[in-house]
PDB file of N, CA and C in Angstrom:
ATOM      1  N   UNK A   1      17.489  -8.275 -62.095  1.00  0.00           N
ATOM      2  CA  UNK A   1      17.544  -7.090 -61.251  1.00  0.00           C
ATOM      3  C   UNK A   1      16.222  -6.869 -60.531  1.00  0.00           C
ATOM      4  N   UNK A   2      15.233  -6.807 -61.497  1.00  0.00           N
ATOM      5  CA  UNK A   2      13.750  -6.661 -60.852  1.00  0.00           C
ATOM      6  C   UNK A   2      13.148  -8.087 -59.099  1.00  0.00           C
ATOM      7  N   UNK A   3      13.838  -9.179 -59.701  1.00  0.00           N
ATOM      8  CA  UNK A   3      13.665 -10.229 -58.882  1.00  0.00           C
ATOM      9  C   UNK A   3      14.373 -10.015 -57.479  1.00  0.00           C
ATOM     10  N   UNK A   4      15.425  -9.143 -57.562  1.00  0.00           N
ATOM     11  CA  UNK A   4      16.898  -9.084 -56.615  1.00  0.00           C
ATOM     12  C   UNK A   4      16.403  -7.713 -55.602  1.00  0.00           C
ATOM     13  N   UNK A   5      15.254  -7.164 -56.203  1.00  0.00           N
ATOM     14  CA  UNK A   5      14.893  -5.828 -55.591  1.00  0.00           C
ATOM     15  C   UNK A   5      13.352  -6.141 -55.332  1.00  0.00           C
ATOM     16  N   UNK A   6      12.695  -7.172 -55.264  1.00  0.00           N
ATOM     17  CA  UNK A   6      12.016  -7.316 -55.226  1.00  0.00           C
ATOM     18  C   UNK A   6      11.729  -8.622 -53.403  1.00  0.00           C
ATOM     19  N   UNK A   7      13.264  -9.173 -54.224  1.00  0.00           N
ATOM     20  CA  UNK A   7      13.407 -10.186 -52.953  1.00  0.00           C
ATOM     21  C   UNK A   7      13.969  -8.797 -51.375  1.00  0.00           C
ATOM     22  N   UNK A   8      14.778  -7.900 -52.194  1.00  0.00           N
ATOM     23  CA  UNK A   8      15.312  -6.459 -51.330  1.00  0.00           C
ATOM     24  C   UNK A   8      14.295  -6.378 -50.555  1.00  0.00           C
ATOM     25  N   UNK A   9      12.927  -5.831 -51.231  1.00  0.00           N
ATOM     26  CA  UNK A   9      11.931  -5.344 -50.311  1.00  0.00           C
ATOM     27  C   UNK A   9      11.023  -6.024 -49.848  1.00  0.00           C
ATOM     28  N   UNK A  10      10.902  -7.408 -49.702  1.00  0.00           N
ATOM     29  CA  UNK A  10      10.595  -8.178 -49.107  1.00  0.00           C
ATOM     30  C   UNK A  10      11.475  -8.558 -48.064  1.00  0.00           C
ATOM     31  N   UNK A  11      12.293  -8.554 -48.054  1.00  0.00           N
ATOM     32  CA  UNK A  11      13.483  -8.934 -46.842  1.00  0.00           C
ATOM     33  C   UNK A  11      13.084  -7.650 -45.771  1.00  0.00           C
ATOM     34  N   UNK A  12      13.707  -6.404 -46.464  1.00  0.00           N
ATOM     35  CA  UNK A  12      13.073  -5.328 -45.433  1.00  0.00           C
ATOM     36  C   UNK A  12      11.932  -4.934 -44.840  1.00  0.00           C
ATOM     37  N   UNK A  13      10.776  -5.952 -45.718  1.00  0.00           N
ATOM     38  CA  UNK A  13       9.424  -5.581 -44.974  1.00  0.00           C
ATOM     39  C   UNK A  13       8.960  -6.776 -43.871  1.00  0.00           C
ATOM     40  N   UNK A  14      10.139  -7.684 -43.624  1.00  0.00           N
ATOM     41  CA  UNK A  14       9.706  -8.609 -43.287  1.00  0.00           C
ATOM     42  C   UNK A  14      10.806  -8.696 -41.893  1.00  0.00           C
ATOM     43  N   UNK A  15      11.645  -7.335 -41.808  1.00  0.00           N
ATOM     44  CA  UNK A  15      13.066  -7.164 -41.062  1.00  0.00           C
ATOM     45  C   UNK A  15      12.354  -6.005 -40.318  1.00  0.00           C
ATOM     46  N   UNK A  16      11.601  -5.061 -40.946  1.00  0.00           N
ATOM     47  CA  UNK A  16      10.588  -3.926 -40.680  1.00  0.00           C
ATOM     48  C   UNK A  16       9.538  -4.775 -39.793  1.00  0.00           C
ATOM     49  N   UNK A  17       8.679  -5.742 -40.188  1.00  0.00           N
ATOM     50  CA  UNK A  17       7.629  -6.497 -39.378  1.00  0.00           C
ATOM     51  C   UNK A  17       8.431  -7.248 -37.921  1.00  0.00           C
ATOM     52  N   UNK A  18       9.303  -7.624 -38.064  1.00  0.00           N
ATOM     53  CA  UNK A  18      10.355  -8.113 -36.679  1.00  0.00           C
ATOM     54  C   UNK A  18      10.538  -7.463 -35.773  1.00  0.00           C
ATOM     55  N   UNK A  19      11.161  -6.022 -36.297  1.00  0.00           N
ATOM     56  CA  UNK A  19      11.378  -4.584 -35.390  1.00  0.00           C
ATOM     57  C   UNK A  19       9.949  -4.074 -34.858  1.00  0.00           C
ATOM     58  N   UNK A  20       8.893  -4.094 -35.402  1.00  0.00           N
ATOM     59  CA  UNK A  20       7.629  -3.632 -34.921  1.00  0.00           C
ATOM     60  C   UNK A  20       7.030  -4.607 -34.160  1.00  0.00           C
ATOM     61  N   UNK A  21       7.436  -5.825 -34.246  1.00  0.00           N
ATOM     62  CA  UNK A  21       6.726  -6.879 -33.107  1.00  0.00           C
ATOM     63  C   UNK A  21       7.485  -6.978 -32.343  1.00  0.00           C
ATOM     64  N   UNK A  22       8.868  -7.065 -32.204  1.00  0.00           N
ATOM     65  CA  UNK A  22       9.695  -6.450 -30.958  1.00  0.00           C
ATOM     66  C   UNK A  22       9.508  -5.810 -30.094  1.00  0.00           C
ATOM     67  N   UNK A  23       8.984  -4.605 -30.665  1.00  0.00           N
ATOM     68  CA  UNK A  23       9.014  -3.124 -30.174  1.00  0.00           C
ATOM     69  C   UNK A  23       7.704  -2.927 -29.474  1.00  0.00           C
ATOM     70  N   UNK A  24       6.182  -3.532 -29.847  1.00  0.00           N
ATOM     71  CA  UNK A  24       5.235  -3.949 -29.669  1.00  0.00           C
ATOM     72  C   UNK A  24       5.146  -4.861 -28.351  1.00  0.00           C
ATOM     73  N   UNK A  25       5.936  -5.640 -28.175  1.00  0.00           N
ATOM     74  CA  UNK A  25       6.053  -6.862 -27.161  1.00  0.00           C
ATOM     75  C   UNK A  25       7.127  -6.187 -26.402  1.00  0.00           C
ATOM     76  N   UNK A  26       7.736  -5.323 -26.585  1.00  0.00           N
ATOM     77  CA  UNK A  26       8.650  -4.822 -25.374  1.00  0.00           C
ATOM     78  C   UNK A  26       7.826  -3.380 -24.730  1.00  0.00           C
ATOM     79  N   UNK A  27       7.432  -3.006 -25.780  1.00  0.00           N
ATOM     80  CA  UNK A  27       5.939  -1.797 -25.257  1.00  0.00           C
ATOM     81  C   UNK A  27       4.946  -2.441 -24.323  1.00  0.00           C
ATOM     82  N   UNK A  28       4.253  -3.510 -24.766  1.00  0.00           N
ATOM     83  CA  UNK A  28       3.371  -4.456 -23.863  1.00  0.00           C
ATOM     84  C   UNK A  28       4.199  -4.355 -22.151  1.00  0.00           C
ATOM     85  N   UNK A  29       5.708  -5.444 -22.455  1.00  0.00           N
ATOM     86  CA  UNK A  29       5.729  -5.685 -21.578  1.00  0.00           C
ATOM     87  C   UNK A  29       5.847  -4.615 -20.513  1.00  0.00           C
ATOM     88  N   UNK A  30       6.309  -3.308 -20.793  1.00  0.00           N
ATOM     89  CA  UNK A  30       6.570  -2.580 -19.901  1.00  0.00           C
ATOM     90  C   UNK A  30       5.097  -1.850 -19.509  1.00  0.00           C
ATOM     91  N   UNK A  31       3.853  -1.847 -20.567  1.00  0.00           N
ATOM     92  CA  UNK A  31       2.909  -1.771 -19.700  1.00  0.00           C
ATOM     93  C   UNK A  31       2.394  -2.631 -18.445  1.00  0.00           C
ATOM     94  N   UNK A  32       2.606  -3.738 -19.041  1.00  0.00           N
ATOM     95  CA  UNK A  32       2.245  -4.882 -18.021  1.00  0.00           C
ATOM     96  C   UNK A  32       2.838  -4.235 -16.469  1.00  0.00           C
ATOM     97  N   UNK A  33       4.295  -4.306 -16.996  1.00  0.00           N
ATOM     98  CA  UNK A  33       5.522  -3.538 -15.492  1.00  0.00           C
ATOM     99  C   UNK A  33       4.591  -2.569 -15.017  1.00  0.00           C
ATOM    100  N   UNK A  34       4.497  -1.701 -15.793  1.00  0.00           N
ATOM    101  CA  UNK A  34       4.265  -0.216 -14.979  1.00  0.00           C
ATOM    102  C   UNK A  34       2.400  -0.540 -14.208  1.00  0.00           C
ATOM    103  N   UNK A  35       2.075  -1.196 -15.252  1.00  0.00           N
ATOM    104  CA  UNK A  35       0.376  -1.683 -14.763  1.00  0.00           C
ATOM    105  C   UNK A  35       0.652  -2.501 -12.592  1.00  0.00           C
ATOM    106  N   UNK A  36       1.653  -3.240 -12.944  1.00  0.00           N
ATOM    107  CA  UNK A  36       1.664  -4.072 -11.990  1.00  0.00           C
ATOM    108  C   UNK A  36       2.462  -2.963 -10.848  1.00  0.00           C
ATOM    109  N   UNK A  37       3.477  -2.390 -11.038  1.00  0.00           N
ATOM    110  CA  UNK A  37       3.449  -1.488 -10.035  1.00  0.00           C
ATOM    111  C   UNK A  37       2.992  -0.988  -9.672  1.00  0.00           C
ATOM    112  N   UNK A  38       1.960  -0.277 -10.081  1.00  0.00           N
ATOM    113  CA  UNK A  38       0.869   0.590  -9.876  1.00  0.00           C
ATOM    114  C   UNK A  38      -0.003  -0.109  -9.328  1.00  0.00           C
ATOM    115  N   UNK A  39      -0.381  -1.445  -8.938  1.00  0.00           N
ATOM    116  CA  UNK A  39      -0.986  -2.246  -8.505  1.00  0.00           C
ATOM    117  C   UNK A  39      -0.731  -2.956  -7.024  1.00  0.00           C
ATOM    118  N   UNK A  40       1.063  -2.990  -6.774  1.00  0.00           N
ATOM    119  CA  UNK A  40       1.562  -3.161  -6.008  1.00  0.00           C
ATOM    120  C   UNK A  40       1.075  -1.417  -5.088  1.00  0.00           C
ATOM    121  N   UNK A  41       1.925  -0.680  -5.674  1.00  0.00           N
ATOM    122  CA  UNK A  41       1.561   0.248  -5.020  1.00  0.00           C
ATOM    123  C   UNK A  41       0.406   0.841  -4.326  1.00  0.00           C
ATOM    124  N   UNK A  42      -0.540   0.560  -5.154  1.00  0.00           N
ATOM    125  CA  UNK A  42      -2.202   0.881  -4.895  1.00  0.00           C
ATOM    126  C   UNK A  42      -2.419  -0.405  -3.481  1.00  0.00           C
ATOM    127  N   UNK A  43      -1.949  -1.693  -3.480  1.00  0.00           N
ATOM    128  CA  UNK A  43      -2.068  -2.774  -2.578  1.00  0.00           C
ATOM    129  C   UNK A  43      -1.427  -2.494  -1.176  1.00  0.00           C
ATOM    130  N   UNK A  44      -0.154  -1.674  -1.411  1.00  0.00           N
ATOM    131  CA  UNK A  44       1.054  -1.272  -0.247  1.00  0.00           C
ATOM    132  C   UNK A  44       0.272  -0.460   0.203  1.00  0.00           C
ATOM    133  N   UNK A  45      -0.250   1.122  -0.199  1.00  0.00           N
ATOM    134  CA  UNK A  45      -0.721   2.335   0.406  1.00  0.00           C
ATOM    135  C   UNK A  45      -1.809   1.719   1.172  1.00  0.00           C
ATOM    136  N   UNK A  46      -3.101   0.743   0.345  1.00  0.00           N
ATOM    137  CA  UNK A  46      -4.160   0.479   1.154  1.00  0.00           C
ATOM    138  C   UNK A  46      -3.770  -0.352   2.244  1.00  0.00           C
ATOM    139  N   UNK A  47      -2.498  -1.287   2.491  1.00  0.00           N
ATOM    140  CA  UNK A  47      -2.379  -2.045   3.165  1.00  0.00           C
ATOM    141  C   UNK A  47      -2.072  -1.137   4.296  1.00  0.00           C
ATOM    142  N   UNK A  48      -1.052   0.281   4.127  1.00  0.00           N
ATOM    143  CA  UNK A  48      -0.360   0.770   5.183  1.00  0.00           C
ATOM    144  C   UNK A  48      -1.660   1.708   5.893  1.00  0.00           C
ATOM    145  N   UNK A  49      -2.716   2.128   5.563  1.00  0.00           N
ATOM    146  CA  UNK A  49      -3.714   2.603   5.549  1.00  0.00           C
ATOM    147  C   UNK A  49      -4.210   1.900   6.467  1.00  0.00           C
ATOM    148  N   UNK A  50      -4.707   0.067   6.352  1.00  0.00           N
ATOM    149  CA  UNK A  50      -5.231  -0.489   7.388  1.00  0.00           C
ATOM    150  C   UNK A  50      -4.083  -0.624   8.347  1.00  0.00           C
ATOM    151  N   UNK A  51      -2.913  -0.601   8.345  1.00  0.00           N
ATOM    152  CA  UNK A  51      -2.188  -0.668   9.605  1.00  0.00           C
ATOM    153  C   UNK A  51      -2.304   0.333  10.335  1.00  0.00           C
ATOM    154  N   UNK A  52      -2.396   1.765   9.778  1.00  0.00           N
ATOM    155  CA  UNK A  52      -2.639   2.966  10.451  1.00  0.00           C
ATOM    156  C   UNK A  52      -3.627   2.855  11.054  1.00  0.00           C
ATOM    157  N   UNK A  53      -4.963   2.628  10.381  1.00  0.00           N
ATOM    158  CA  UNK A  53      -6.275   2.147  10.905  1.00  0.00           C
ATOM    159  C   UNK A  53      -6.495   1.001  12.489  1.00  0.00           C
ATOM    160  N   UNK A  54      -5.344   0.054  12.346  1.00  0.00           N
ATOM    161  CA  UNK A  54      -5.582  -0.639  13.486  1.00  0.00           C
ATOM    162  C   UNK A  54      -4.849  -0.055  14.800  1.00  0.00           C
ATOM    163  N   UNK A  55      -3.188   0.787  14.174  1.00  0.00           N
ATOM    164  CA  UNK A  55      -2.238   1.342  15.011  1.00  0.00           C
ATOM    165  C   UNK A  55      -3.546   2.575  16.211  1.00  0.00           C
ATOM    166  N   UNK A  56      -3.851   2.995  15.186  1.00  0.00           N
ATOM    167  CA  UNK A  56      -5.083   4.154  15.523  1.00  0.00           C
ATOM    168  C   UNK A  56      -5.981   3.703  17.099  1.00  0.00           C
ATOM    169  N   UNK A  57      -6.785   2.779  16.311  1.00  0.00           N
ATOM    170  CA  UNK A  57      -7.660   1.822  17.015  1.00  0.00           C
ATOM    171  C   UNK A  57      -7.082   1.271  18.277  1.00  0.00           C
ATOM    172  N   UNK A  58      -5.747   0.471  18.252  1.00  0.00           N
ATOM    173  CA  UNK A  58      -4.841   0.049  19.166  1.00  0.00           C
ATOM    174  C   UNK A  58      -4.483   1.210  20.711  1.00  0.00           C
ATOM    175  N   UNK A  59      -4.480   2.594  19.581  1.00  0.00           N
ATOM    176  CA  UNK A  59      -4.185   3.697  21.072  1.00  0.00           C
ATOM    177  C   UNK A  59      -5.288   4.070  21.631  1.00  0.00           C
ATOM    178  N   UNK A  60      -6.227   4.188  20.898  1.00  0.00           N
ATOM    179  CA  UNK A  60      -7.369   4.571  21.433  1.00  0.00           C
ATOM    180  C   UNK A  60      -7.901   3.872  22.463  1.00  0.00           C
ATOM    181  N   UNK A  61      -7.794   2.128  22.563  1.00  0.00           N
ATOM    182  CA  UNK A  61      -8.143   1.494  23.158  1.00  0.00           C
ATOM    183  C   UNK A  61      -7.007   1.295  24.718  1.00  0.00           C
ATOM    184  N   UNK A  62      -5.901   1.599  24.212  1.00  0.00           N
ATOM    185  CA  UNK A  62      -4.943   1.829  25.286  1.00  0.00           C
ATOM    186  C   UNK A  62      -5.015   3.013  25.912  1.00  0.00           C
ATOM    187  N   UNK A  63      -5.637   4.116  25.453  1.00  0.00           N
ATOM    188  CA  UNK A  63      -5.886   5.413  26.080  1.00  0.00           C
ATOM    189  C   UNK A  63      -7.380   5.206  26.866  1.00  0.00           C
ATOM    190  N   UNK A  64      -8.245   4.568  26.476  1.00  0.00           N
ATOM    191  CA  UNK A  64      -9.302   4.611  27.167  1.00  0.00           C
ATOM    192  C   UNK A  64      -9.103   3.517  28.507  1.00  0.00           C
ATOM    193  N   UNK A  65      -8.394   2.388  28.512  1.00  0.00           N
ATOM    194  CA  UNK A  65      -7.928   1.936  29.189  1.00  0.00           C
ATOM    195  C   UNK A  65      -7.241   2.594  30.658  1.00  0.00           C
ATOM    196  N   UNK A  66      -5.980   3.390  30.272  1.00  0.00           N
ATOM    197  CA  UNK A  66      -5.550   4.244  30.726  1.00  0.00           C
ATOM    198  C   UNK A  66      -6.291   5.294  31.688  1.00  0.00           C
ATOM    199  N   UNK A  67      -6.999   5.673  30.745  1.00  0.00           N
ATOM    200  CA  UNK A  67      -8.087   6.646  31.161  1.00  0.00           C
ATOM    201  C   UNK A  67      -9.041   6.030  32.616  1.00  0.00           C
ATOM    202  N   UNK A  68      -9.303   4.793  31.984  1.00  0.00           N
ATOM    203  CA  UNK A  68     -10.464   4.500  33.148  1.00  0.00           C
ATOM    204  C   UNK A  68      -9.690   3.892  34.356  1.00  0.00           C
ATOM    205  N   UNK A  69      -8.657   3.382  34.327  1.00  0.00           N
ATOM    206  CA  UNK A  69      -7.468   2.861  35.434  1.00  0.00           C
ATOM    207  C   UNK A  69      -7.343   3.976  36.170  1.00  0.00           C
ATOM    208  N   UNK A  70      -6.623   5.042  35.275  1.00  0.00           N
ATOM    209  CA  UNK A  70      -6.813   7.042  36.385  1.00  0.00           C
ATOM    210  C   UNK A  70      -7.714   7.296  37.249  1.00  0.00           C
ATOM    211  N   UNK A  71      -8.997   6.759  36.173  1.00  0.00           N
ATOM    212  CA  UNK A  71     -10.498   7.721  36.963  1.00  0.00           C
ATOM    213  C   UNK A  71     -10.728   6.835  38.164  1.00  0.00           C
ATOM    214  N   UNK A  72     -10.529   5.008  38.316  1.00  0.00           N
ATOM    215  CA  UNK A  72     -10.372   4.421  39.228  1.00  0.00           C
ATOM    216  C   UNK A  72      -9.424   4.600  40.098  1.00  0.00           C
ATOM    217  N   UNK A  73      -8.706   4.805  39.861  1.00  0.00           N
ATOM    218  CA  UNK A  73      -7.220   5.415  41.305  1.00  0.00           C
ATOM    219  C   UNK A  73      -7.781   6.740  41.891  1.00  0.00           C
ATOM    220  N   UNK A  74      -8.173   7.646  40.736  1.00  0.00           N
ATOM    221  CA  UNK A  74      -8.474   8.970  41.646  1.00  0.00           C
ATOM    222  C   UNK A  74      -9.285   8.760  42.238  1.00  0.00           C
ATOM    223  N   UNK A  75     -10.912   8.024  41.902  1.00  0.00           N
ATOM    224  CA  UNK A  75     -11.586   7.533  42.744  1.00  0.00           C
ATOM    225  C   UNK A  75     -11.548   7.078  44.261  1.00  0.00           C
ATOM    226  N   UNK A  76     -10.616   5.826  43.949  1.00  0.00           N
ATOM    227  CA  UNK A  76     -10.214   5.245  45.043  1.00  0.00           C
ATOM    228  C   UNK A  76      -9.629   5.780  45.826  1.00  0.00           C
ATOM    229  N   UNK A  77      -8.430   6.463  45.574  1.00  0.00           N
ATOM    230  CA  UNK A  77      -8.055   7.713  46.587  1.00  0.00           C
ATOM    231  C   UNK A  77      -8.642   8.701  47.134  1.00  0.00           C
ATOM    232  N   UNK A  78      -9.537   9.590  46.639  1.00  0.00           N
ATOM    233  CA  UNK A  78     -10.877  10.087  47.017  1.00  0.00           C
ATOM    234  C   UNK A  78     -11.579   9.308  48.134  1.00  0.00           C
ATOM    235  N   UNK A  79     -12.375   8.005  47.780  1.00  0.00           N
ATOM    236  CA  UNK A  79     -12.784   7.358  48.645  1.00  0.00           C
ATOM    237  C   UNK A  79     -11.951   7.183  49.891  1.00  0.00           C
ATOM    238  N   UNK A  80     -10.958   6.418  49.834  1.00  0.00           N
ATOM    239  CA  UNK A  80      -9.947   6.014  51.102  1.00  0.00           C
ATOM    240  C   UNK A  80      -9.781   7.776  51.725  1.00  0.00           C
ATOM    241  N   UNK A  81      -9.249   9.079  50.986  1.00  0.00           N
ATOM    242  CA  UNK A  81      -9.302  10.000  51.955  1.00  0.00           C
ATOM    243  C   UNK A  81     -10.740  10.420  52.867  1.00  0.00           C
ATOM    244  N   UNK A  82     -11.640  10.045  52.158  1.00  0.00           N
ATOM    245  CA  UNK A  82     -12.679  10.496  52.596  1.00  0.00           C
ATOM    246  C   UNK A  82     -13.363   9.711  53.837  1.00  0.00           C
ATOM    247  N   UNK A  83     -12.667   8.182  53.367  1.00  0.00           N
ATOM    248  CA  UNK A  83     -13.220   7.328  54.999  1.00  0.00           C
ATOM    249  C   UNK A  83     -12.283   7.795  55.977  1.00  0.00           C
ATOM    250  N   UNK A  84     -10.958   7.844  55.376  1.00  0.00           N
ATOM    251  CA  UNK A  84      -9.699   8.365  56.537  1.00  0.00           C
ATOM    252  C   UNK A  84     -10.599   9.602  57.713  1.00  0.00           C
ATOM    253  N   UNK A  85     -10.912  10.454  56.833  1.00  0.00           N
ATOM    254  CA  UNK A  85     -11.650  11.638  57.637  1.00  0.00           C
ATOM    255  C   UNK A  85     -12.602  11.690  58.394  1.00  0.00           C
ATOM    256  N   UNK A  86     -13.308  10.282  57.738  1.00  0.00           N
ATOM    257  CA  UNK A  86     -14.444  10.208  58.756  1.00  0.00           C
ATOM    258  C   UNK A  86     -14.323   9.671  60.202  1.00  0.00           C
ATOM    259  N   UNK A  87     -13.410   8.852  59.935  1.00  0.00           N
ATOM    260  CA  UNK A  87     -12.808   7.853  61.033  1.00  0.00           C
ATOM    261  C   UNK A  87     -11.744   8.736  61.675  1.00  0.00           C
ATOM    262  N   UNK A  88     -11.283  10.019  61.431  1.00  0.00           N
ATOM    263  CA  UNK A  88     -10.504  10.694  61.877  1.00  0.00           C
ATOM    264  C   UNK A  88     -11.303  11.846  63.024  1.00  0.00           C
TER     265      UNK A  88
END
């Protein structure tokens, strides 16, 4: 009897040690998961960050563009009315 309860609680401490390294390695892995999303995520935001950053950059440079094409037309129109008048 003593041998039969003895082999008992050895079986269960050794059925007990299985369930805790299971449970251990399925705990891990889902840190790993949640670690790596959080990693992805942290990679996505900074990535969308520099796209904003260049989108940004991109108008600015199309607005100043813009800008100086205007100030040259109004110019130029200015000028051309102003020879028109003289010659008028």
């Amino acid at each position: 009897m003593n041998n039969f309860s003895h082999d008992q609680v050895s079986h269960e401490q050794v059925s007990n040690d299985q369930q805790r390294n299971s449970l251990d390695s399925e705990i891990h892995t889902h840190n790993v998961n949640l670690f790596s999303m959080r990693d992805v995520i942290c990679y996505c935001s900074v990535k969308q960050r520099e796209r904003v950053d260049v989108n940004v950059r991109v108008i600015i440079q199309q607005l100043s563009i813009i800008s100086i094409t205007m100030f040259a037309c109004v110019t130029a129109s200015a000028y051309s009315k102003s020879t028109s008048h003289a010659f008028n």
